[in-house]
C-alpha atoms as a PDB file:
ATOM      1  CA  UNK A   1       0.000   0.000   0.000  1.00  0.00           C
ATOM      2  CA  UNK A   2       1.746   3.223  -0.835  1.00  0.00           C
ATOM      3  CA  UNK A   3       1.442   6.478   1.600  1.00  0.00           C
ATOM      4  CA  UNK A   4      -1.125   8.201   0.452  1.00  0.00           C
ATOM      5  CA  UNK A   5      -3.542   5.120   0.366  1.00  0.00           C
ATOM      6  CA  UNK A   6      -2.344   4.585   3.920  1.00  0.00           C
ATOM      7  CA  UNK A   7      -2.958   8.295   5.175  1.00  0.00           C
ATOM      8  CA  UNK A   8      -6.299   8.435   3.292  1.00  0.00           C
ATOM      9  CA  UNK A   9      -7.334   5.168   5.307  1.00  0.00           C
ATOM     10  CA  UNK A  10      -6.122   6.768   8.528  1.00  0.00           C
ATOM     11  CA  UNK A  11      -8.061   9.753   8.077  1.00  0.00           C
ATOM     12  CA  UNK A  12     -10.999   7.987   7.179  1.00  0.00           C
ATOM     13  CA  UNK A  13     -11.228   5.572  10.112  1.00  0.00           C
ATOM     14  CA  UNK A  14     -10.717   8.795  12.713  1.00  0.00           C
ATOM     15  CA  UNK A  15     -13.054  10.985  10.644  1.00  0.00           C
ATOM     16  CA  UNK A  16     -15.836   8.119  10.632  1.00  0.00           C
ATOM     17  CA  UNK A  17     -14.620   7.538  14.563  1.00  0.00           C
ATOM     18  CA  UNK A  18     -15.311  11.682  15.553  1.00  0.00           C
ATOM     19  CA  UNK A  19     -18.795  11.652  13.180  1.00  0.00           C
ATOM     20  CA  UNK A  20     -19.831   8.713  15.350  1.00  0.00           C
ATOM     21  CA  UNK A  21     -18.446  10.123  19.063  1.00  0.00           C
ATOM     22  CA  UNK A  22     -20.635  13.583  18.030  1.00  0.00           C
ATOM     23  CA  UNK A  23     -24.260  12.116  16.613  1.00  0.00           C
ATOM     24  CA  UNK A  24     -23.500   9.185  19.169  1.00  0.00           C
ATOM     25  CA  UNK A  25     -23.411   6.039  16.687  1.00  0.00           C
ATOM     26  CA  UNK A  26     -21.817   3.242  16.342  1.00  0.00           C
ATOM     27  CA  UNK A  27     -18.957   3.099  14.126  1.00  0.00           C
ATOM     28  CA  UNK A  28     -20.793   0.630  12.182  1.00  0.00           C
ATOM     29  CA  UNK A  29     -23.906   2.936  11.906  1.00  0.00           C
ATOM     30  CA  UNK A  30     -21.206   6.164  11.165  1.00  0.00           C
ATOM     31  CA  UNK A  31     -19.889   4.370   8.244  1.00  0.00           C
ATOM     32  CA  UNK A  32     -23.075   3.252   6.656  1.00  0.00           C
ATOM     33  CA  UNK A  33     -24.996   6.985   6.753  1.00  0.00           C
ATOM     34  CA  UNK A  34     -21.463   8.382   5.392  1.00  0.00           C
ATOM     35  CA  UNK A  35     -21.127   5.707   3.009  1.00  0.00           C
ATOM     36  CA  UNK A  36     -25.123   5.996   1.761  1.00  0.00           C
ATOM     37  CA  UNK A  37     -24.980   9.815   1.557  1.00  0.00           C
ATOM     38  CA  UNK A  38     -21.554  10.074  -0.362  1.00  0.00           C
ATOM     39  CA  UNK A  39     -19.636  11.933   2.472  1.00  0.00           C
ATOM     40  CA  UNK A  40     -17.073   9.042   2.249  1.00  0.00           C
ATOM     41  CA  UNK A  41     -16.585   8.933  -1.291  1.00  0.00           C
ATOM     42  CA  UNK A  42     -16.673  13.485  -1.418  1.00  0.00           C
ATOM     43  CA  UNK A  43     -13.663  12.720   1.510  1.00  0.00           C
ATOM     44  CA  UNK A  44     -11.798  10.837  -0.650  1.00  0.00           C
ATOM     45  CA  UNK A  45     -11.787  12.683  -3.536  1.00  0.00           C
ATOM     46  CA  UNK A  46     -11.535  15.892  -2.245  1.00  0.00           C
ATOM     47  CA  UNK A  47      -8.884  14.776   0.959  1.00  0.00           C
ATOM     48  CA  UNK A  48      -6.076  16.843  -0.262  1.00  0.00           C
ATOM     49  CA  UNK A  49      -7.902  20.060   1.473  1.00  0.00           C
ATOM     50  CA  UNK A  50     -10.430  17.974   3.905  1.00  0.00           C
ATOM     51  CA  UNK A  51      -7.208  16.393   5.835  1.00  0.00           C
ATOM     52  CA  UNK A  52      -5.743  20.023   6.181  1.00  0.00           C
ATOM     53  CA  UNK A  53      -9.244  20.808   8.272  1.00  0.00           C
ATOM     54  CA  UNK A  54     -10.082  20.228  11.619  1.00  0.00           C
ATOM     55  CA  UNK A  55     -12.385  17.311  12.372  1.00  0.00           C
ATOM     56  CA  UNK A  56     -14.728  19.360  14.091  1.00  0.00           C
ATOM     57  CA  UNK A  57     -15.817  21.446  11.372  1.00  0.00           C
ATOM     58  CA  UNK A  58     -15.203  18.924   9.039  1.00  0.00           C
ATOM     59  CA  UNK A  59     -17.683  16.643  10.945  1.00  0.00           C
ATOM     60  CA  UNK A  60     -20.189  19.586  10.679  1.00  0.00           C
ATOM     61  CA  UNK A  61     -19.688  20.181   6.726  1.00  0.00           C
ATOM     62  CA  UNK A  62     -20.041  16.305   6.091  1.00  0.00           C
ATOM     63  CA  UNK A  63     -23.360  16.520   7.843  1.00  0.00           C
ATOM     64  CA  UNK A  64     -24.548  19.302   6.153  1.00  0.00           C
ATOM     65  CA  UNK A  65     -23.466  18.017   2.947  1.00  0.00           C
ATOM     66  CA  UNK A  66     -25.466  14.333   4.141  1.00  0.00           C
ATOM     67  CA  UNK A  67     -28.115  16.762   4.678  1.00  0.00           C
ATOM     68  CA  UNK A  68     -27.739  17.926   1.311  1.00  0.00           C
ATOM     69  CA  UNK A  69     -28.116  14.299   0.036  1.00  0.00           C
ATOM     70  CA  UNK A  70     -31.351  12.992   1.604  1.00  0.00           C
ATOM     71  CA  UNK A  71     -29.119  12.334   5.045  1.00  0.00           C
ATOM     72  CA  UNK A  72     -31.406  13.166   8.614  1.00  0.00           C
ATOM     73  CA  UNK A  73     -28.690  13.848  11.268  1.00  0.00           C
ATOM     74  CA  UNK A  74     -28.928  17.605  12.328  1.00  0.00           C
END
């Protein structure tokens, strides 16, 4: 795996970790609702700026962009 596969993993597994610790989900249920309203797949793409962000806004702008996309978590 070269490093920027491995840092984009990292960042994923804290970012889902935080998005779960503030709407109090599992994990499990943090990665599905990111996963089914495209947050994930926006965080990947777009991870050269997202990773230079805080998680706490970060956490906020993926739920309003979930929002955006059908998503329910206020």
């Amino acid at each position: 795996m070269d490093e920027l596969t491995k840092n984009k993993a990292e960042y994923l597994i804290i970012f889902i970790n935080e998005f779960a610790q503030r709407y109090k989900l599992s994990s499990v249920q943090a990665y599905h609702y990111l996963s089914r309203f495209k947050a994930l797949t926006f965080l990947i793409d777009q991870y050269n700026v997202a990773h230079t962000q805080g998680f706490e806004s970060m956490v906020s702008d993926m739920a309003a962009y979930c929002r955006r996309h059908g998503g329910a978590i206020a």
